[in-house]
Protein backbone atom coordinates (compact mmCIF):
# COMPACT_ATOMS: atom_id res chain seq x y z
CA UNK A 1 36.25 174.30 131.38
CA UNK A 2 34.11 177.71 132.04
CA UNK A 3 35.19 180.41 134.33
CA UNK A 4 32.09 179.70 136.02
CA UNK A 5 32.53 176.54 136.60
CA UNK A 6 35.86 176.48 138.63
CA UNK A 7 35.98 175.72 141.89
CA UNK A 8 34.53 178.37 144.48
CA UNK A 9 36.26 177.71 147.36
CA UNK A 10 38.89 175.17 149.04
CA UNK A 11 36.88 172.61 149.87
CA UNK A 12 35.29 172.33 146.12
CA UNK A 13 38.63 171.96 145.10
CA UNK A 14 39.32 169.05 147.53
CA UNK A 15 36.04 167.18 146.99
CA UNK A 16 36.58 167.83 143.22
CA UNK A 17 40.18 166.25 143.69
CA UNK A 18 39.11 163.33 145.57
CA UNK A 19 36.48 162.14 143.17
CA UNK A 20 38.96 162.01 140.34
CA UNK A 21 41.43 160.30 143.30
CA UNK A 22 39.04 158.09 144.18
CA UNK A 23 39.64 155.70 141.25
CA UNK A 24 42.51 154.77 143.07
CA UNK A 25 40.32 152.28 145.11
CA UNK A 26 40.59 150.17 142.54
CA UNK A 27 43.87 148.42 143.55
CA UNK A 28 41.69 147.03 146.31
CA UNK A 29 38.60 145.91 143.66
CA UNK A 30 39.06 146.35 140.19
CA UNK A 31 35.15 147.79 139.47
CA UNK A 32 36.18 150.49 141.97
CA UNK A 33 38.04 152.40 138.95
CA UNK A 34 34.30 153.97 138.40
CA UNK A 35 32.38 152.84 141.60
CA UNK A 36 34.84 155.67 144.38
CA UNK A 37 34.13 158.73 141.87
CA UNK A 38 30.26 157.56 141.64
CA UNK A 39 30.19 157.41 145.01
CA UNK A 40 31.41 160.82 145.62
CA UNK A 41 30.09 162.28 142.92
CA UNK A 42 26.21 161.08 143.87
CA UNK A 43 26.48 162.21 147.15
CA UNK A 44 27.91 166.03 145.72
CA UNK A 45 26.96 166.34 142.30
CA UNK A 46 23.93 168.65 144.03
CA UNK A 47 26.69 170.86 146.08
CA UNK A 48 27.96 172.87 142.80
CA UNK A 49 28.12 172.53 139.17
CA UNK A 50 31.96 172.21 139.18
CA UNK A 51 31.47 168.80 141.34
CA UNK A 52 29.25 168.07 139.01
CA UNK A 53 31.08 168.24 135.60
CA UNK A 54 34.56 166.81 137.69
CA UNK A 55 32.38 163.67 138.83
CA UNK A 56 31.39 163.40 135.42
CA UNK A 57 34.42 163.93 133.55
CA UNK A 58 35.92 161.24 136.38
CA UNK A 59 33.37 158.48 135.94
CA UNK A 60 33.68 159.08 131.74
CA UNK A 61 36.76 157.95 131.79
CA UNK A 62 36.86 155.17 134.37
CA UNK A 63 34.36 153.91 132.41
CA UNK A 64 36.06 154.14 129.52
CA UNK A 65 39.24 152.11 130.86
CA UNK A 66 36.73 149.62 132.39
CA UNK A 67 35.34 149.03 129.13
CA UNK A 68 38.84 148.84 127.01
CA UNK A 69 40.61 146.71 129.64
CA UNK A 70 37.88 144.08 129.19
CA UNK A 71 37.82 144.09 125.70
CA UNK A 72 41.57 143.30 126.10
CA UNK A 73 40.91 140.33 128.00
CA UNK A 74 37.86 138.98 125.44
CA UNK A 75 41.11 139.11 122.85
CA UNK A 76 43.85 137.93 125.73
CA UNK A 77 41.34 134.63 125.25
CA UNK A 78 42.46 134.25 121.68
CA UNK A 79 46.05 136.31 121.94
CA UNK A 80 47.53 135.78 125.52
CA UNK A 81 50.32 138.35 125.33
CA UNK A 82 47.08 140.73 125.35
CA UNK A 83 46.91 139.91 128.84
CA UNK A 84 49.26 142.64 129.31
CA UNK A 85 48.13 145.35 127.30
CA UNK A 86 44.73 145.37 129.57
CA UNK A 87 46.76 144.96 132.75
CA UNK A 88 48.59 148.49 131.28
CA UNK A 89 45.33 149.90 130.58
CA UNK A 90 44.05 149.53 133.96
CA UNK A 91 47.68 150.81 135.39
CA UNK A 92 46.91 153.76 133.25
CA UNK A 93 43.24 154.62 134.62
CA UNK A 94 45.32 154.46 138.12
CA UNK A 95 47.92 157.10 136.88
CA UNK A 96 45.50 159.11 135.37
CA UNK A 97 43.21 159.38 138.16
CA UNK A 98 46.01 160.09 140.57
CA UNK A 99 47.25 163.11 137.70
CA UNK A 100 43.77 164.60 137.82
CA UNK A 101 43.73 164.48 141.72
CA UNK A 102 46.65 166.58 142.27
CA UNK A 103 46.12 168.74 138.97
CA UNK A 104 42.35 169.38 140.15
CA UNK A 105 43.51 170.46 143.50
CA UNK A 106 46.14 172.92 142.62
CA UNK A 107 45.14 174.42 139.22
CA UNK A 108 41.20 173.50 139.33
CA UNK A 109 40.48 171.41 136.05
CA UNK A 110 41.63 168.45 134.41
CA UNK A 111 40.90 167.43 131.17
CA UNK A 112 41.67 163.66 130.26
CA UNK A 113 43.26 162.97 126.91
CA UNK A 114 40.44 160.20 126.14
CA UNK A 115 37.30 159.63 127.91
CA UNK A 116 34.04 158.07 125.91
CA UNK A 117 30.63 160.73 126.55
CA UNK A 118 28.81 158.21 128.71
CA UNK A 119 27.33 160.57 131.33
CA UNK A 120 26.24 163.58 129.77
């Protein structure tokens, strides 16, 4: 990430940290994985340009487990043990999201180690 672009002030860094965090919703409602950083990140993508690029960087990548864990279960139709391999997927998003939270708040960026360019 830029030097400009890291966080300003203490409460950039906690909004920035709880729109990566926010994935975490989805243990409640699996389509939450990408709808809690949206959320957060529509309301204060406007407040900064860090926000911005952290809600994007979030979303890119909840997206991206959204769209491999149900590509595991189209082949979990033809291959049940696949079953499991998108329940790990999904498991992973969790982890991930919860890595970024804490990393965002205490160092300022977060880089995930896959994430598909959907929100540019």
């Amino acid at each position: 990430m830029n030097k400009e672009l890291q966080p300003k002030n203490i409460t950039e860094r906690k909004w920035g940290a709880a729109i990566h965090a926010s994935a975490f919703a989805g243990m409640l409602f699996p389509l939450a994985l990408a709808l809690g950083p949206l959320l957060i990140w529509m309301l204060k993508k406007h407040d900064s340009d860090y926000l911005d690029a952290q809600g994007k960087k979030a979303i890119n990548f909840q997206l991206t487990i959204l769209v491999a864990s149900f590509f595991f279960v189209l082949i979990a139709a033809l291959i049940k043990p696949v079953i499991a391999v998108a329940f790990m997927t999904g498991i992973c998003g969790l982890v991930f999201a919860v890595m970024a939270g804490v990393v965002v708040f205490k160092e300022g960026d977060f880089d995930y180690p896959f994430s598909l360019n959907i929100i540019k």
